[in-house]
N, C-alpha and C. Protein backbone atom coordinates (compact mmCIF):
# COMPACT_ATOMS: atom_id res chain seq x y z
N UNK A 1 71.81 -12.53 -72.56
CA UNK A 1 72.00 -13.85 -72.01
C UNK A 1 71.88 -13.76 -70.49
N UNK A 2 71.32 -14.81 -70.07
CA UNK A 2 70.88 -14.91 -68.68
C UNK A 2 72.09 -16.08 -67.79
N UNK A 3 72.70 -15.78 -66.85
CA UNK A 3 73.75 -16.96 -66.14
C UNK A 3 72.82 -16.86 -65.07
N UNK A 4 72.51 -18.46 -64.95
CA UNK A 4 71.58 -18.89 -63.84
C UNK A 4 72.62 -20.01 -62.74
N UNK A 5 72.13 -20.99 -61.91
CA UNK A 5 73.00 -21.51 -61.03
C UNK A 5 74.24 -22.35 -61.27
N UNK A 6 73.93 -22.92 -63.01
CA UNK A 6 74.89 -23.71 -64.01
C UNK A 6 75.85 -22.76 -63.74
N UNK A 7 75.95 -21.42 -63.68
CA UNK A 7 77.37 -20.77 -64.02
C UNK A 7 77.38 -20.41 -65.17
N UNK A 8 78.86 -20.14 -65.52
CA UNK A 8 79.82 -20.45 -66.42
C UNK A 8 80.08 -21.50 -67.54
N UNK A 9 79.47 -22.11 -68.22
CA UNK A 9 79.75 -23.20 -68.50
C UNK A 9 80.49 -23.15 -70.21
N UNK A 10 80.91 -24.21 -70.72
CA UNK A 10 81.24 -23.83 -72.24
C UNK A 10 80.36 -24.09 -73.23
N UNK A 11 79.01 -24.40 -73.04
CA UNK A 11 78.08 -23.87 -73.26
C UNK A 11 77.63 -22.89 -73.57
N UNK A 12 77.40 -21.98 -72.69
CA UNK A 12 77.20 -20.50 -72.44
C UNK A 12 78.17 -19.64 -72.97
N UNK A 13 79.54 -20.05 -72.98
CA UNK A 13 81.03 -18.91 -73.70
C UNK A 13 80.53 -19.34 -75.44
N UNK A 14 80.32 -20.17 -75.76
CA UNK A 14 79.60 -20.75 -76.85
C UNK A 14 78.59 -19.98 -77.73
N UNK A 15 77.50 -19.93 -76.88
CA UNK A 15 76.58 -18.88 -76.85
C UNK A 15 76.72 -17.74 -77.16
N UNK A 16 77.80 -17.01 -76.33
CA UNK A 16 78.24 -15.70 -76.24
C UNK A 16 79.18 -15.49 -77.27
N UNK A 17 79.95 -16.12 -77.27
CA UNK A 17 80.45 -16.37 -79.10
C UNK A 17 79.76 -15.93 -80.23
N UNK A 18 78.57 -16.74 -80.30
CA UNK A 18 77.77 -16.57 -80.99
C UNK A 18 77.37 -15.26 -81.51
N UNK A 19 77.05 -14.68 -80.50
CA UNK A 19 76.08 -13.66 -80.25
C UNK A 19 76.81 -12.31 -80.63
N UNK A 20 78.33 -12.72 -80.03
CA UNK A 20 78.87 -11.77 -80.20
C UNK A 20 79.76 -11.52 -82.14
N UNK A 21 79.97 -12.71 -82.45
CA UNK A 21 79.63 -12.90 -83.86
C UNK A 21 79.02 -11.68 -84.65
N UNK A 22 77.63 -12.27 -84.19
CA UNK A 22 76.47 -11.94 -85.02
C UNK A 22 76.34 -10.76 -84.84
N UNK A 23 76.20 -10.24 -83.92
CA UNK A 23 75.77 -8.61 -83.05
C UNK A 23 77.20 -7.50 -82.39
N UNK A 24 78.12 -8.22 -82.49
CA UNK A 24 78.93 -7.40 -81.72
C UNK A 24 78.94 -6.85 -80.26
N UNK A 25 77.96 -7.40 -79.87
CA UNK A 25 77.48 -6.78 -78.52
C UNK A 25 76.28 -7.77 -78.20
N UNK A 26 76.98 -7.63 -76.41
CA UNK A 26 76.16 -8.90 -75.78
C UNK A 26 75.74 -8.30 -74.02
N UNK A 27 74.58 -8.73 -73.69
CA UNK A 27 74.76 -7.79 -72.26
C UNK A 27 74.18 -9.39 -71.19
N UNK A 28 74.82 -9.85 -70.15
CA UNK A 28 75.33 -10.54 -69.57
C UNK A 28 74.28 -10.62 -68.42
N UNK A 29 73.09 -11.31 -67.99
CA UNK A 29 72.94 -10.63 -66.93
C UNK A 29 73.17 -12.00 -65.61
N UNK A 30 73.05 -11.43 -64.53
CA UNK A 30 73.97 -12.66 -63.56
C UNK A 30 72.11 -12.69 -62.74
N UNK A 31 71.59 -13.97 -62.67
CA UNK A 31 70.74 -14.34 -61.74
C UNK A 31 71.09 -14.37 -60.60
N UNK A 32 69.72 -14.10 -59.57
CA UNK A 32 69.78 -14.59 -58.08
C UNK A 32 70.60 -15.60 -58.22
N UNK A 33 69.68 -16.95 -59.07
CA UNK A 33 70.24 -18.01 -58.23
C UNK A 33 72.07 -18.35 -58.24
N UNK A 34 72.22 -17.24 -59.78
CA UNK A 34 74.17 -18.03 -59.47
C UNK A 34 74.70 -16.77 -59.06
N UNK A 35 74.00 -15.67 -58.12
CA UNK A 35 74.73 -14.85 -57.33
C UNK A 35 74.56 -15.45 -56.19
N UNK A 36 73.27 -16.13 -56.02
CA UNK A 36 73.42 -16.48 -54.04
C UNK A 36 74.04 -18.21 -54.40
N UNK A 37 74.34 -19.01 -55.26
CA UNK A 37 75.07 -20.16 -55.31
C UNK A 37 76.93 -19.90 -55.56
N UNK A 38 77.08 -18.70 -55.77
CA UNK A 38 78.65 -18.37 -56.54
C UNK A 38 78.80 -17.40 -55.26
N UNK A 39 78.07 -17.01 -54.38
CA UNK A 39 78.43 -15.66 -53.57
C UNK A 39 79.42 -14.41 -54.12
N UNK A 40 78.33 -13.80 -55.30
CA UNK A 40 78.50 -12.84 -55.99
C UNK A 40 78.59 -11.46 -54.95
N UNK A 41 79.77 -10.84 -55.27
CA UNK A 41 79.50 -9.38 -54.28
C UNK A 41 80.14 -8.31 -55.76
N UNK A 42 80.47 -7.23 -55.58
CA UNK A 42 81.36 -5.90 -56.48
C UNK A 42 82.50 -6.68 -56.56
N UNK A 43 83.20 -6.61 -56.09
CA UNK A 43 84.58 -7.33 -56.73
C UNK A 43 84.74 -8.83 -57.81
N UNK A 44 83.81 -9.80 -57.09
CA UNK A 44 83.57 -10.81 -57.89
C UNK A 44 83.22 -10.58 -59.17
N UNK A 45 81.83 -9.55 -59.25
CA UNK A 45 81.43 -9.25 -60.63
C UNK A 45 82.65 -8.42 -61.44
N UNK A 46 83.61 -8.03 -61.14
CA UNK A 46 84.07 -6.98 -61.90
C UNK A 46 85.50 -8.44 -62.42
N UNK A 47 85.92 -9.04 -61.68
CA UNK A 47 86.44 -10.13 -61.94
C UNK A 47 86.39 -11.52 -62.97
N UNK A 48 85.14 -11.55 -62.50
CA UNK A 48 83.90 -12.35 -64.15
C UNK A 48 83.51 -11.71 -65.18
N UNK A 49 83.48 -10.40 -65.12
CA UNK A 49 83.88 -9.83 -66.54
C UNK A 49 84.80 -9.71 -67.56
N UNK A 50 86.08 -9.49 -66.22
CA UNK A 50 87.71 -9.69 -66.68
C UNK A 50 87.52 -10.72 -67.92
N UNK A 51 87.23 -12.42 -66.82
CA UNK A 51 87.35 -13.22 -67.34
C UNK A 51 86.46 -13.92 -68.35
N UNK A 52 85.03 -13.20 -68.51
CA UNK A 52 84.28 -13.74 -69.88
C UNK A 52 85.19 -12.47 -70.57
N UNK A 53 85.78 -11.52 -70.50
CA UNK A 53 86.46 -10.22 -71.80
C UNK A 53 87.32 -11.41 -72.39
N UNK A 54 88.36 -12.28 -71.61
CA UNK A 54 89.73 -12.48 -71.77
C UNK A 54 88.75 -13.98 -72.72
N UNK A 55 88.35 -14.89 -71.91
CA UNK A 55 87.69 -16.05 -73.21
C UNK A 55 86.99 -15.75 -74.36
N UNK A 56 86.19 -14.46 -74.32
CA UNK A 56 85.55 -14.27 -75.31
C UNK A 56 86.23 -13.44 -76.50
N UNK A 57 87.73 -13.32 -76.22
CA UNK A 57 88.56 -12.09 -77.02
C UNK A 57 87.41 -10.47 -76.70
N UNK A 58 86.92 -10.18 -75.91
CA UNK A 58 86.51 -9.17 -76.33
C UNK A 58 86.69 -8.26 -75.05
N UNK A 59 85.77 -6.77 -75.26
CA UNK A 59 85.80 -5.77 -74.15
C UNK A 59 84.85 -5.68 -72.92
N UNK A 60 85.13 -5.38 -71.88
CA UNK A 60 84.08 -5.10 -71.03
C UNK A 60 83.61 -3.66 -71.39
N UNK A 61 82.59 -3.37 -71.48
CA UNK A 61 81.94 -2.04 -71.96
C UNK A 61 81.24 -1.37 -70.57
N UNK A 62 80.41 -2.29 -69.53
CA UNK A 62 80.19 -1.62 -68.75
C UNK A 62 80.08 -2.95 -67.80
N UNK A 63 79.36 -2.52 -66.20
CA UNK A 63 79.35 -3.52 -65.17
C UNK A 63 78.20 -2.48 -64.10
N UNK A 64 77.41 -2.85 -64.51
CA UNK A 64 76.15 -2.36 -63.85
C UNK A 64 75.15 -2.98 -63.11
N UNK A 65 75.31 -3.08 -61.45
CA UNK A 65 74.28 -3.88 -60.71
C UNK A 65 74.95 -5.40 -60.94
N UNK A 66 73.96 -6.29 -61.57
CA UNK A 66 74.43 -7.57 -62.11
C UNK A 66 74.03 -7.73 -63.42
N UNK A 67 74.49 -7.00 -64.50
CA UNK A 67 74.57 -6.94 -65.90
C UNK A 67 75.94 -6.63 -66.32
N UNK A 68 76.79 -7.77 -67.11
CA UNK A 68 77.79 -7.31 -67.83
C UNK A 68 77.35 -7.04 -69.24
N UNK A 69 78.12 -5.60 -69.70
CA UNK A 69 78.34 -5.74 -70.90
C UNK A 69 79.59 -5.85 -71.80
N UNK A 70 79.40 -6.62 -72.84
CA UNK A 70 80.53 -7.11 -73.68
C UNK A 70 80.68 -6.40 -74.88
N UNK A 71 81.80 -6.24 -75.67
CA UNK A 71 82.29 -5.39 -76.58
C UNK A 71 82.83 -6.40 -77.79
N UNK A 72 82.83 -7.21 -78.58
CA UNK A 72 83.74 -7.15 -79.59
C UNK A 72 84.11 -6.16 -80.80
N UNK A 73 85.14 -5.38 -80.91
CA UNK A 73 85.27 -4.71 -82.15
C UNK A 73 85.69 -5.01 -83.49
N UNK A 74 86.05 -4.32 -84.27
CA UNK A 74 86.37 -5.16 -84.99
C UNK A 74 87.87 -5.27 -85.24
N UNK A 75 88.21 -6.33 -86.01
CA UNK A 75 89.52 -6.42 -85.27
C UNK A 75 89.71 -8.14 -84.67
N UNK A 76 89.08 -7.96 -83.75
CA UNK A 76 88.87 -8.71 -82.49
C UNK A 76 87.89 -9.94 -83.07
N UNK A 77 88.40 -11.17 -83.29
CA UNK A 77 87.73 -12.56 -83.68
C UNK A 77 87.77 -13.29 -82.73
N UNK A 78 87.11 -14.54 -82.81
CA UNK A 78 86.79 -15.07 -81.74
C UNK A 78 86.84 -16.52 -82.23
């Protein structure tokens, strides 16, 4: 999944729901445009992971550049 200047939206947690459903695993990636509209730096990103882990019930697995990755196990519903 791609987050472009929209953000965040519940739409997109929707999406990722989805995905994470189906696949168990989802990898996040953050665009230019909603890093230079959100003024994305290292801390921010590691923060927006927190918080898609905590809405999506699931894990952060990694945080690389501007790619999150997401974890649901099992266990863990959504």
């Amino acid at each position: 999944m791609r987050v472009g200047k929209r953000g965040i939206t519940n739409a997109l947690i929707r999406e990722l729901d989805n995905i994470l459903k189906a696949r168990g695993v989802v990898k996040v990636k953050l665009l230019r445009s909603f890093r230079e509209s959100h003024d994305v730096d290292r801390e921010v990103r590691a923060r927006l992971a927190e918080e898609l882990a905590e809405r999506l019930r699931a894990e952060v697995i990694d945080v690389r550049g501007y790619t999150i990755v997401l974890k649901r196990g099992r266990g863990i519903t959504g």
